[in-house]
N, C-alpha and C. Protein backbone atom coordinates (compact mmCIF):
# COMPACT_ATOMS: atom_id res chain seq x y z
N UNK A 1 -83.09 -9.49 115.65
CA UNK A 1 -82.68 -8.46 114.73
C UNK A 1 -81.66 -7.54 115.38
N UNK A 2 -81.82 -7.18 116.56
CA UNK A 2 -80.98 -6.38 117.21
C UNK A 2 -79.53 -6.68 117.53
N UNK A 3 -79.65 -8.42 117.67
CA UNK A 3 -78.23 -9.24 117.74
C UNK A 3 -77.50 -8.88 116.16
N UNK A 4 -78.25 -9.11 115.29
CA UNK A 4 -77.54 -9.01 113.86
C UNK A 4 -76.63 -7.59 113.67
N UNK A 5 -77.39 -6.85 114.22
CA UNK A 5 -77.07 -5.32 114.14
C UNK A 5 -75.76 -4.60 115.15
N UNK A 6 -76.24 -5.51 116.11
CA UNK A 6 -74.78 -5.10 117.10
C UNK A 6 -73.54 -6.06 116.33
N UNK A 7 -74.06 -7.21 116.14
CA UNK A 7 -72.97 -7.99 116.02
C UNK A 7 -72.23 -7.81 114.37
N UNK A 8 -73.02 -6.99 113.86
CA UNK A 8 -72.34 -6.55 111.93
C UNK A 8 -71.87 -5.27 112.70
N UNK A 9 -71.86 -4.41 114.15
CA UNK A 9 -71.37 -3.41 114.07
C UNK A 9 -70.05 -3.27 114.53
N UNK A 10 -69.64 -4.75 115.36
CA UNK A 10 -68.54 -4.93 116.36
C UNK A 10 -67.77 -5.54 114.92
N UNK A 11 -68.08 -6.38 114.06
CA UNK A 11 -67.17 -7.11 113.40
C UNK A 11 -66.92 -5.94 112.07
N UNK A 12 -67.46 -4.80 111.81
CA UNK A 12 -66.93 -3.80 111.26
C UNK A 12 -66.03 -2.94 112.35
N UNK A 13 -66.36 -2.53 113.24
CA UNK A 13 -65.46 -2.11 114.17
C UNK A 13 -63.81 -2.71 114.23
N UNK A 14 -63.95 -4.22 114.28
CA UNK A 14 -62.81 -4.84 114.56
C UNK A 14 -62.24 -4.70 113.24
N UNK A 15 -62.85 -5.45 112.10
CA UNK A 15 -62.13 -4.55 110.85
C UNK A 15 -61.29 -3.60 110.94
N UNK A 16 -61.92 -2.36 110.96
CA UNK A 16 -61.74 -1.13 111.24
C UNK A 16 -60.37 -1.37 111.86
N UNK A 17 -60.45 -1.35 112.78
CA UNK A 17 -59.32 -1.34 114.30
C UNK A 17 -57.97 -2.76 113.82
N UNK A 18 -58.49 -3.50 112.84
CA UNK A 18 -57.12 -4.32 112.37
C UNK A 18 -56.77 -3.61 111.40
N UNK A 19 -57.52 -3.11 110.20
CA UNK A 19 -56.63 -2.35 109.52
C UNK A 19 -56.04 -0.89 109.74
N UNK A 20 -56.22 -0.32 111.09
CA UNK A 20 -55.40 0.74 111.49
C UNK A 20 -54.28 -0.02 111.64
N UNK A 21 -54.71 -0.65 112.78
CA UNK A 21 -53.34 -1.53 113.33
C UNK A 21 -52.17 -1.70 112.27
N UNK A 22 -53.03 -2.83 111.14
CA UNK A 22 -51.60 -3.02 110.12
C UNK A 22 -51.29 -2.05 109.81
N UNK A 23 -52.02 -1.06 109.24
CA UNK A 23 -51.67 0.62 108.07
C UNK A 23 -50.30 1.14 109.05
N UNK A 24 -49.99 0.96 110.53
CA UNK A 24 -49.22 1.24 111.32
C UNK A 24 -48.34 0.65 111.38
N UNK A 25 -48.18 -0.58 111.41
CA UNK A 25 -47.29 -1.00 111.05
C UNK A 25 -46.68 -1.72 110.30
N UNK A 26 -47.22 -1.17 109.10
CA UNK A 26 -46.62 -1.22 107.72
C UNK A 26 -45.20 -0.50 107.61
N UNK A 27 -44.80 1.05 107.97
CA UNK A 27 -43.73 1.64 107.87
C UNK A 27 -42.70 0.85 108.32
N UNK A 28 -42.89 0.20 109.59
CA UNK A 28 -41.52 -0.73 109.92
C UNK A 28 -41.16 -1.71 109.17
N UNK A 29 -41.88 -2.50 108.46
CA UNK A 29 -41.84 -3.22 107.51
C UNK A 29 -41.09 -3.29 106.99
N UNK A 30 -41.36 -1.89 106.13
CA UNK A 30 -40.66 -1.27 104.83
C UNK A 30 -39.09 -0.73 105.43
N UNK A 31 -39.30 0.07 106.71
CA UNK A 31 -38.25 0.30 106.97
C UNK A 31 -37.02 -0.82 107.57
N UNK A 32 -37.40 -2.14 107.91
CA UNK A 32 -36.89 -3.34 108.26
C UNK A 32 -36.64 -3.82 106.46
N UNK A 33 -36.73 -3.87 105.59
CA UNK A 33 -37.11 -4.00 104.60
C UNK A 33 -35.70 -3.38 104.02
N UNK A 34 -35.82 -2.17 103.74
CA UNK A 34 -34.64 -1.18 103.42
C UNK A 34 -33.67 -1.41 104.05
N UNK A 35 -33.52 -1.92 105.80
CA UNK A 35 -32.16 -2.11 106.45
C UNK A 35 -31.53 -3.61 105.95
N UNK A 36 -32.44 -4.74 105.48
CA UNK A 36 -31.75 -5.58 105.46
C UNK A 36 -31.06 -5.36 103.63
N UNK A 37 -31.88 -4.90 102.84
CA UNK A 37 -31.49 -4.49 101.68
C UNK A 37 -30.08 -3.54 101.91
N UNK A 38 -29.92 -2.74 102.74
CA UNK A 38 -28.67 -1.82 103.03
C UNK A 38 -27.50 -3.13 103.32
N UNK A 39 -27.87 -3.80 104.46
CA UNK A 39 -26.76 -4.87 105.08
C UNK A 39 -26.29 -6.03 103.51
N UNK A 40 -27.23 -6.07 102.83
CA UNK A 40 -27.09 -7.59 101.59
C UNK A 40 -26.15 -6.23 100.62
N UNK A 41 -26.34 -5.41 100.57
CA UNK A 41 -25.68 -4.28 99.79
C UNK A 41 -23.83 -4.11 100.09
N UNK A 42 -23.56 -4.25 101.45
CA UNK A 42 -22.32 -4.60 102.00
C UNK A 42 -21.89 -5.77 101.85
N UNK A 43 -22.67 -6.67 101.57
CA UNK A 43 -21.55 -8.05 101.21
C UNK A 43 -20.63 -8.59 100.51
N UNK A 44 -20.80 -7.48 99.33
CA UNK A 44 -19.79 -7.43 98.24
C UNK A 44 -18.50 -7.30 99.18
N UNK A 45 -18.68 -5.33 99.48
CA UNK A 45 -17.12 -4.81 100.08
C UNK A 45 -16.95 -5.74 101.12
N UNK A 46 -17.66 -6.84 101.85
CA UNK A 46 -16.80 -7.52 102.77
C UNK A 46 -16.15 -8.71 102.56
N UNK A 47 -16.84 -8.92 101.25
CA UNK A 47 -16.07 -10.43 100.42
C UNK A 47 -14.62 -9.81 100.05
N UNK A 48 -14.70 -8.75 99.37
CA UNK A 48 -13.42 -8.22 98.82
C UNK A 48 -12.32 -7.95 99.87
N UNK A 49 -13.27 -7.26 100.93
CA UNK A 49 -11.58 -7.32 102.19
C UNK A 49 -11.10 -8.56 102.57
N UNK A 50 -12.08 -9.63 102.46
CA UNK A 50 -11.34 -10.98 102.94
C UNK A 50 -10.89 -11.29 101.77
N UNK A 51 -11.09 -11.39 100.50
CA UNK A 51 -9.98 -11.70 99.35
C UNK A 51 -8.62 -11.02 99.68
N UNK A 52 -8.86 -9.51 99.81
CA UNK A 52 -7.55 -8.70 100.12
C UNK A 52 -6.80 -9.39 101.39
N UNK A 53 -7.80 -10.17 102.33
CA UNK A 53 -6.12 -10.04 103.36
C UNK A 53 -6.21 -11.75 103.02
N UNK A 54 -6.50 -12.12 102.36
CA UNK A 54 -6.22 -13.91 101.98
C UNK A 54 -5.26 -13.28 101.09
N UNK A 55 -5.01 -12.40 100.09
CA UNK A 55 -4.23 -12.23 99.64
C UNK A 55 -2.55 -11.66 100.24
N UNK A 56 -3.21 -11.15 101.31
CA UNK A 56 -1.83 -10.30 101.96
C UNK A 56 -1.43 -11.66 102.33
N UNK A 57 -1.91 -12.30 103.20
CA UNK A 57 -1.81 -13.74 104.06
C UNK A 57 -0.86 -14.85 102.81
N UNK A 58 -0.95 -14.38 101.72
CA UNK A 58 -0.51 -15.46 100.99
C UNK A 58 1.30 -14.45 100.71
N UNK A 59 1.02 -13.25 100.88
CA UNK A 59 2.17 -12.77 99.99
C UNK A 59 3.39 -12.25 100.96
N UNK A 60 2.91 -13.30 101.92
CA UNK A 60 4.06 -12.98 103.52
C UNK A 60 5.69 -12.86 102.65
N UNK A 61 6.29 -12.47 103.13
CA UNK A 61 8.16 -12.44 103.25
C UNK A 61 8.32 -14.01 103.53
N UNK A 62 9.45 -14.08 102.94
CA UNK A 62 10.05 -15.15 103.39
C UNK A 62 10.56 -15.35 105.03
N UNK A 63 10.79 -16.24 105.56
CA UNK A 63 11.40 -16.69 106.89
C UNK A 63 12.90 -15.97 107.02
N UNK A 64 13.66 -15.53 107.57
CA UNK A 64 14.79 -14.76 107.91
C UNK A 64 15.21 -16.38 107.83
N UNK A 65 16.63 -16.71 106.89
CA UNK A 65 17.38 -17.76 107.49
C UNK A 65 17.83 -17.36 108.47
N UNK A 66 18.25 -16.64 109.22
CA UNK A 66 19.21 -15.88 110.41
C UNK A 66 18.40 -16.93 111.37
N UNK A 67 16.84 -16.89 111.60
CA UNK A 67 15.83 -17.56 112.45
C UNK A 67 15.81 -18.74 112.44
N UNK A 68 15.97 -19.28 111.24
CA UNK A 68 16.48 -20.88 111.41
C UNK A 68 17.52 -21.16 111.93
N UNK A 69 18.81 -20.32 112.13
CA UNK A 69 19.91 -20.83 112.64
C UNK A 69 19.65 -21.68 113.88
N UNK A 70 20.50 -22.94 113.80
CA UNK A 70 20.80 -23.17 115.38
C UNK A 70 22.14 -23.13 116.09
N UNK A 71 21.55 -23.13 117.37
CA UNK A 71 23.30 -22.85 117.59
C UNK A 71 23.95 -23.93 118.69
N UNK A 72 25.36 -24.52 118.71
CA UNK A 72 25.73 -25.89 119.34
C UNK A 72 26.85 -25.02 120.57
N UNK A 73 26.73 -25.77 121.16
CA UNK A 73 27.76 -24.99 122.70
C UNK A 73 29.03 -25.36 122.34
N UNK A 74 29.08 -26.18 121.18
CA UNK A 74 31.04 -26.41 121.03
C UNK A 74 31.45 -27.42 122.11
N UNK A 75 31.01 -28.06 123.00
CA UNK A 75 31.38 -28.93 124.28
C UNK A 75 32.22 -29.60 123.42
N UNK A 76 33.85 -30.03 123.99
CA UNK A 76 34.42 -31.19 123.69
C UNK A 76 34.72 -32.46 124.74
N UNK A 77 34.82 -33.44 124.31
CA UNK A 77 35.69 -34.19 125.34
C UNK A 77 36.68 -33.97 126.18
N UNK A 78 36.99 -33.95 127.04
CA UNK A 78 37.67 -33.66 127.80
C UNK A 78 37.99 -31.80 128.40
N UNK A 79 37.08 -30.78 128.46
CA UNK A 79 36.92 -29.62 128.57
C UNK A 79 37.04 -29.47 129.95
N UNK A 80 37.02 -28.79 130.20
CA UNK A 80 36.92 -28.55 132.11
C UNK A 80 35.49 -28.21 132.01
N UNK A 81 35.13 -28.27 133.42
CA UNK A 81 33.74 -27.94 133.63
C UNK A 81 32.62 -26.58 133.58
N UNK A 82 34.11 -25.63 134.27
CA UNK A 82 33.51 -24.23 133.84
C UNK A 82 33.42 -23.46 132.68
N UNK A 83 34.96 -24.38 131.87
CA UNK A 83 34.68 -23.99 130.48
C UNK A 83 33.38 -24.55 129.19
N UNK A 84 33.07 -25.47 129.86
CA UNK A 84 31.97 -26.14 129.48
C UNK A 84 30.75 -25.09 129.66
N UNK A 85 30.41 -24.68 131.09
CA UNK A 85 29.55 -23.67 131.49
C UNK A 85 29.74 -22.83 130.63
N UNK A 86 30.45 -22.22 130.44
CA UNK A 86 30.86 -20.76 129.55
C UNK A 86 30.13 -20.75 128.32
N UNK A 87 30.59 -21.89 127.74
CA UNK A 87 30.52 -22.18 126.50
C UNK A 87 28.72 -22.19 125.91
N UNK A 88 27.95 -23.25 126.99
CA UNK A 88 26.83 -23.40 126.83
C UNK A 88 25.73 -22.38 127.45
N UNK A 89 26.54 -21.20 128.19
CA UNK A 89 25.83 -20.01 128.54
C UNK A 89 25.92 -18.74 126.83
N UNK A 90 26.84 -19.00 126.54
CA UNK A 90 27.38 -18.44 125.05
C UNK A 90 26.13 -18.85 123.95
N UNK A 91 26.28 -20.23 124.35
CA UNK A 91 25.61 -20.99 123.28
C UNK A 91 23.70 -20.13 123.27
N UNK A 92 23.37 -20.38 124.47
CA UNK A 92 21.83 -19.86 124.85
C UNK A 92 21.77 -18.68 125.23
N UNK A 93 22.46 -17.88 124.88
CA UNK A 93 22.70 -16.18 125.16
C UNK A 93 22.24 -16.08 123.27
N UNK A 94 22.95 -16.54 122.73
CA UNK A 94 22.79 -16.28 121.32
C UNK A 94 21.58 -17.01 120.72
N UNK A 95 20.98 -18.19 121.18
CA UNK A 95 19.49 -18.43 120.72
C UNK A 95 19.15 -17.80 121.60
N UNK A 96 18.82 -17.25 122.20
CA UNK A 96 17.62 -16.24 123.08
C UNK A 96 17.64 -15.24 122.11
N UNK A 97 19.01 -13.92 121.84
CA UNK A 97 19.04 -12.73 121.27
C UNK A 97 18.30 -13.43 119.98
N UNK A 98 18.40 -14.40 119.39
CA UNK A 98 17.87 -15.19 117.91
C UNK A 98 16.50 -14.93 118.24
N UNK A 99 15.60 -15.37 119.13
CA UNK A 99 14.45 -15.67 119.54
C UNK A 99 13.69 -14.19 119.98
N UNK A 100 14.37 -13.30 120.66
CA UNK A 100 13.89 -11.85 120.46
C UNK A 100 13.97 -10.94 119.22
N UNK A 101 14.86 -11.51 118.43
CA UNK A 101 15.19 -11.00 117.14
C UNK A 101 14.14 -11.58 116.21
N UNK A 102 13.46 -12.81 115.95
CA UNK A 102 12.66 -13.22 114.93
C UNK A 102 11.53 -13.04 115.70
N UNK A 103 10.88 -12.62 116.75
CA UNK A 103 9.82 -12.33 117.26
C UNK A 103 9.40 -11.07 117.77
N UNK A 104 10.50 -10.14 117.57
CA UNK A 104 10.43 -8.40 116.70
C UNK A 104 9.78 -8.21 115.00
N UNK A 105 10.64 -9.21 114.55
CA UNK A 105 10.46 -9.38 112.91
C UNK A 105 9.17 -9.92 112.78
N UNK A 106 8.57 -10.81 113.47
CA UNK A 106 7.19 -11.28 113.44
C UNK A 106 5.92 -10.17 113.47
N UNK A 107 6.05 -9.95 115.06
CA UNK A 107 5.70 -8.73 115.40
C UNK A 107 5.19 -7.39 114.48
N UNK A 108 6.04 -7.11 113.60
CA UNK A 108 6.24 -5.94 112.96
C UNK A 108 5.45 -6.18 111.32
N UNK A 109 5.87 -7.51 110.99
CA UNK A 109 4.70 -8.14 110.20
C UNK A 109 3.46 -8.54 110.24
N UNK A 110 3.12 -8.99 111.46
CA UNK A 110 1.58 -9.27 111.81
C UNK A 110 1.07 -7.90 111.97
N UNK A 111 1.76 -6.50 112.30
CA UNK A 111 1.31 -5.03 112.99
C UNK A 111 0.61 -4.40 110.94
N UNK A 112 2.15 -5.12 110.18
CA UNK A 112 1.54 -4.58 108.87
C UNK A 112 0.41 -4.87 108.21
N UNK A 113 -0.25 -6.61 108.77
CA UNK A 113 -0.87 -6.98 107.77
C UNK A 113 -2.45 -6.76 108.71
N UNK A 114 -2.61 -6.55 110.07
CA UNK A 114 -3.81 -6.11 110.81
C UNK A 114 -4.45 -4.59 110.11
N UNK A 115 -3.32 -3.72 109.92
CA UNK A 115 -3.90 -2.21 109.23
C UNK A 115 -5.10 -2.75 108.29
């Protein structure tokens, strides 16, 4: 009889002592609960900024023809050699300034569409 009595007093005890336990941490629950409800609440405005820059992304400027240019050194048959030099230092003086020039213009477009 005495076993019955200790042992209905420990398994109310433990009762006891699990439902503090949960009643405690119940609030996080709820409050884990509310944060993921806050985060599913933002998914809208973050769908819409990626529509917005799929949209910017689509509504780029055209290519500068200036950037397509290429440019030929003019070499002829029979030229002398230094005039040859000249010519093809001319030639890659002006695609380089081309190549700092459309990669300013790049530059300045990728700076607009990151804001």
């Amino acid at each position: 009889m005495t076993w019955t009595i200790c042992f209905r007093a420990l398994f109310v005890a433990t009762a006891l002592l699990a439902l503090i336990f949960l009643a405690g941490c119940a609030p996080n629950r709820l409050a884990a609960a509310a944060a993921t409800k806050a985060a599913a609440n933002q998914v809208p405005l973050a769908l819409s900024v990626a529509d917005e820059e799929r949209r910017i992304g689509r509504a780029l400027p055209d290519y500068p023809a200036a950037c397509r240019r290429t440019y030929s050194a003019g070499i002829r048959q029979g030229d002398r050699l230094d005039a040859a030099l000249l010519k093809t230092d001319r030639a890659l003086s002006r695609a380089n300034g081309q190549i700092v020039e459309c990669a300013g213009w790049y530059d300045e477009i990728r700076k607009g569409i990151a804001r």
